[in-house]
Protein backbone atom coordinates (compact mmCIF):
# COMPACT_ATOMS: atom_id res chain seq x y z
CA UNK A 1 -123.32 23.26 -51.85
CA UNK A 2 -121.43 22.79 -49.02
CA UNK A 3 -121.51 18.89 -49.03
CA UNK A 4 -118.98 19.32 -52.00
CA UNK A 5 -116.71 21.56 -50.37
CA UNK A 6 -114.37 18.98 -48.86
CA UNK A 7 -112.29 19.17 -45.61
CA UNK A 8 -109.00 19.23 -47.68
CA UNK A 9 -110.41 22.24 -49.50
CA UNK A 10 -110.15 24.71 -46.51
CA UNK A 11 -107.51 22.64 -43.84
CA UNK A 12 -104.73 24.33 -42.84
CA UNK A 13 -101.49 22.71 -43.91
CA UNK A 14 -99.38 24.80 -42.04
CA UNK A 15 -99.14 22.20 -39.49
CA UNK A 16 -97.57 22.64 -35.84
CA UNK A 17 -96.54 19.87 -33.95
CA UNK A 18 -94.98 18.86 -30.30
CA UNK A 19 -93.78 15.54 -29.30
CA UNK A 20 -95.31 13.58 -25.98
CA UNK A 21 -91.66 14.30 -24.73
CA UNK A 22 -92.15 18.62 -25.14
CA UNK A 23 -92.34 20.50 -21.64
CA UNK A 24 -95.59 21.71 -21.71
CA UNK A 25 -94.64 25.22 -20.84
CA UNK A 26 -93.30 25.57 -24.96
CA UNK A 27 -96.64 23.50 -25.60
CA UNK A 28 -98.74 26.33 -24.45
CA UNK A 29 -96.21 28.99 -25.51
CA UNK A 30 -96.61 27.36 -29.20
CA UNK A 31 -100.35 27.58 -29.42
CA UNK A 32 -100.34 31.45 -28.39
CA UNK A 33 -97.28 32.27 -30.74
CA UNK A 34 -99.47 30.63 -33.35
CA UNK A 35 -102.70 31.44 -32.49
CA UNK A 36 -104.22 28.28 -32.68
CA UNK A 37 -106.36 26.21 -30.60
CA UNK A 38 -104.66 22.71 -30.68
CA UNK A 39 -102.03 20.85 -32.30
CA UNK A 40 -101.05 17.12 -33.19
CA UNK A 41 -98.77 15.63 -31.16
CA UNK A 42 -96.12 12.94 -33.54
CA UNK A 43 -93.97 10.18 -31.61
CA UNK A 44 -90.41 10.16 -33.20
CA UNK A 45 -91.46 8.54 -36.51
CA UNK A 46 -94.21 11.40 -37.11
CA UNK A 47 -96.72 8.94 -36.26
CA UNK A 48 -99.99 10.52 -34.65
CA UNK A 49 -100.33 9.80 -30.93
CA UNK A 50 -102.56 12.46 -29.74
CA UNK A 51 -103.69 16.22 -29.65
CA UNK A 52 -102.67 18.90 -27.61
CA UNK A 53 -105.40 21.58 -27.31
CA UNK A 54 -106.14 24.48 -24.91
CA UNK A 55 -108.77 22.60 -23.08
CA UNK A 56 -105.40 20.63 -22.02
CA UNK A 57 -103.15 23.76 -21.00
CA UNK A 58 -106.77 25.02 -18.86
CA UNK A 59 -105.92 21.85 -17.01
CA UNK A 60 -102.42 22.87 -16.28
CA UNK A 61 -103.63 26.25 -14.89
CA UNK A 62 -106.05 24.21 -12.45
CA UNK A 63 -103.33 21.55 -12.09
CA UNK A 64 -101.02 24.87 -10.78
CA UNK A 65 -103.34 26.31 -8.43
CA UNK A 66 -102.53 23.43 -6.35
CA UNK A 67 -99.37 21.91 -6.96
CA UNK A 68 -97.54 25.85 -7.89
CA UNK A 69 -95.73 24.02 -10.45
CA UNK A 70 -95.94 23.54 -14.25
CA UNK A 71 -93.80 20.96 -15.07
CA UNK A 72 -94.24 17.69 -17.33
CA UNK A 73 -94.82 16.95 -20.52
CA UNK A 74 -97.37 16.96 -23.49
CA UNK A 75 -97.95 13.34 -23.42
CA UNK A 76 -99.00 13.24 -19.56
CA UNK A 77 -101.73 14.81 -20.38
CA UNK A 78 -102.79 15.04 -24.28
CA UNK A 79 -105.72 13.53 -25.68
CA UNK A 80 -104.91 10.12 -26.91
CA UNK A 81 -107.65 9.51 -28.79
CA UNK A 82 -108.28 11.77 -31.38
CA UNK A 83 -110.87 12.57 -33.82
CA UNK A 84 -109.38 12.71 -37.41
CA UNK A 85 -110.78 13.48 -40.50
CA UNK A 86 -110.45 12.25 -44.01
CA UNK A 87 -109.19 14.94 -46.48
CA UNK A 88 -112.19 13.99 -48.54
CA UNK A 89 -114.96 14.29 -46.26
CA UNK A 90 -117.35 17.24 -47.31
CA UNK A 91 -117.61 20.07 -44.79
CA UNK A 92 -121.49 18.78 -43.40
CA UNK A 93 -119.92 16.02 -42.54
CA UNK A 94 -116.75 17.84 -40.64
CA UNK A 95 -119.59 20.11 -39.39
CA UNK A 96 -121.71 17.55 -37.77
CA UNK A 97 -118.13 16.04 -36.07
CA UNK A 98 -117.36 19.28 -34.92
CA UNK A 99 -121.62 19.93 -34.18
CA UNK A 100 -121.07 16.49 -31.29
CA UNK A 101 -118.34 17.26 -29.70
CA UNK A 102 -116.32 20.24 -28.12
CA UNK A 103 -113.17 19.49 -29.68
CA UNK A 104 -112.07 22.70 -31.69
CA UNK A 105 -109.75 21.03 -34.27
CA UNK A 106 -109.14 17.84 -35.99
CA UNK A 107 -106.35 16.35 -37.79
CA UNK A 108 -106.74 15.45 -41.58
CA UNK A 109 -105.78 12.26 -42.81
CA UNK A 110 -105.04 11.33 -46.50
CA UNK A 111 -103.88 7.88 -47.71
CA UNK A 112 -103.05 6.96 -43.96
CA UNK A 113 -100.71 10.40 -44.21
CA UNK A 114 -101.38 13.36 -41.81
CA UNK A 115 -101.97 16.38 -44.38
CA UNK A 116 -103.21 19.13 -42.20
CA UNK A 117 -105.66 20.45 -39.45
CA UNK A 118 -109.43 21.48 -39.84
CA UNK A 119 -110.98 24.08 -37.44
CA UNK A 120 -114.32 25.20 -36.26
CA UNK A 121 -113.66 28.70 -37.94
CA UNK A 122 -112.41 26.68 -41.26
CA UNK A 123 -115.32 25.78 -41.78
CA UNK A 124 -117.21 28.97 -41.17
CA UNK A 125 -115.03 30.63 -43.67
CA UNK A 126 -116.02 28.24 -46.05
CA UNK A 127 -119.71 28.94 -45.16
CA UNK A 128 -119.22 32.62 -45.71
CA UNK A 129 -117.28 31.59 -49.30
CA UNK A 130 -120.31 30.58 -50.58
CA UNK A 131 -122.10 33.87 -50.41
């Protein structure tokens, strides 16, 4: 059942976004106010250019320890290579991503357009729809 459940079905389209050029400081502040556990990160023409996750702001707080400083900005240290997801895919298939790799959220593509964000507890929900 759940391979026709697709990733488009249960996303989040409420998407929040920084630029490479955002302090990091309202980064972080973003992904408590939101409660979320990463976010895309668009160059000036919205285009994709990494993600900004929590695993990245655990790296400021080691990063601090040393240096007692928080400055710079989203792109110095963002992942640049992110996994995305077609709005189609079925949820197994989102589940296996998710399954081989410790990344918490992924960005959903449609028609080469980013449409909105899939997480871990996305697709539990949908798990616990079914029942």
């Amino acid at each position: 059942m759940l391979a026709k459940i697709s990733a488009a079905d249960y996303m989040s389209t409420n998407i929040i976004t920084v630029t490479p050029g955002t302090e990091i400081s309202q980064a972080i502040k973003k992904l408590l106010d939101h409660k979320i556990t990463s976010m895309p990160v668009l160059d000036e023409r919205g285009k994709l250019v990494g993600i900004f996750s929590e695993k990245d702001g655990i790296k400021v707080v080691m990063e601090t320890a040393y240096n007692q400083s928080m400055d710079g900005t989203v792109g110095e240290i963002m992942n640049r290579e992110p996994v995305m997801i077609d709005a189609d895919s079925s949820l197994v298939d989102v589940a296996a991503k998710f399954d081989e790799t410790p990344i918490r959220g992924f960005p959903v593509f449609q028609n080469g357009e980013l449409v909105g964000m899939i997480s871990r507890v996305d697709v539990l929900r949908a798990l616990l729809s079914l029942r």
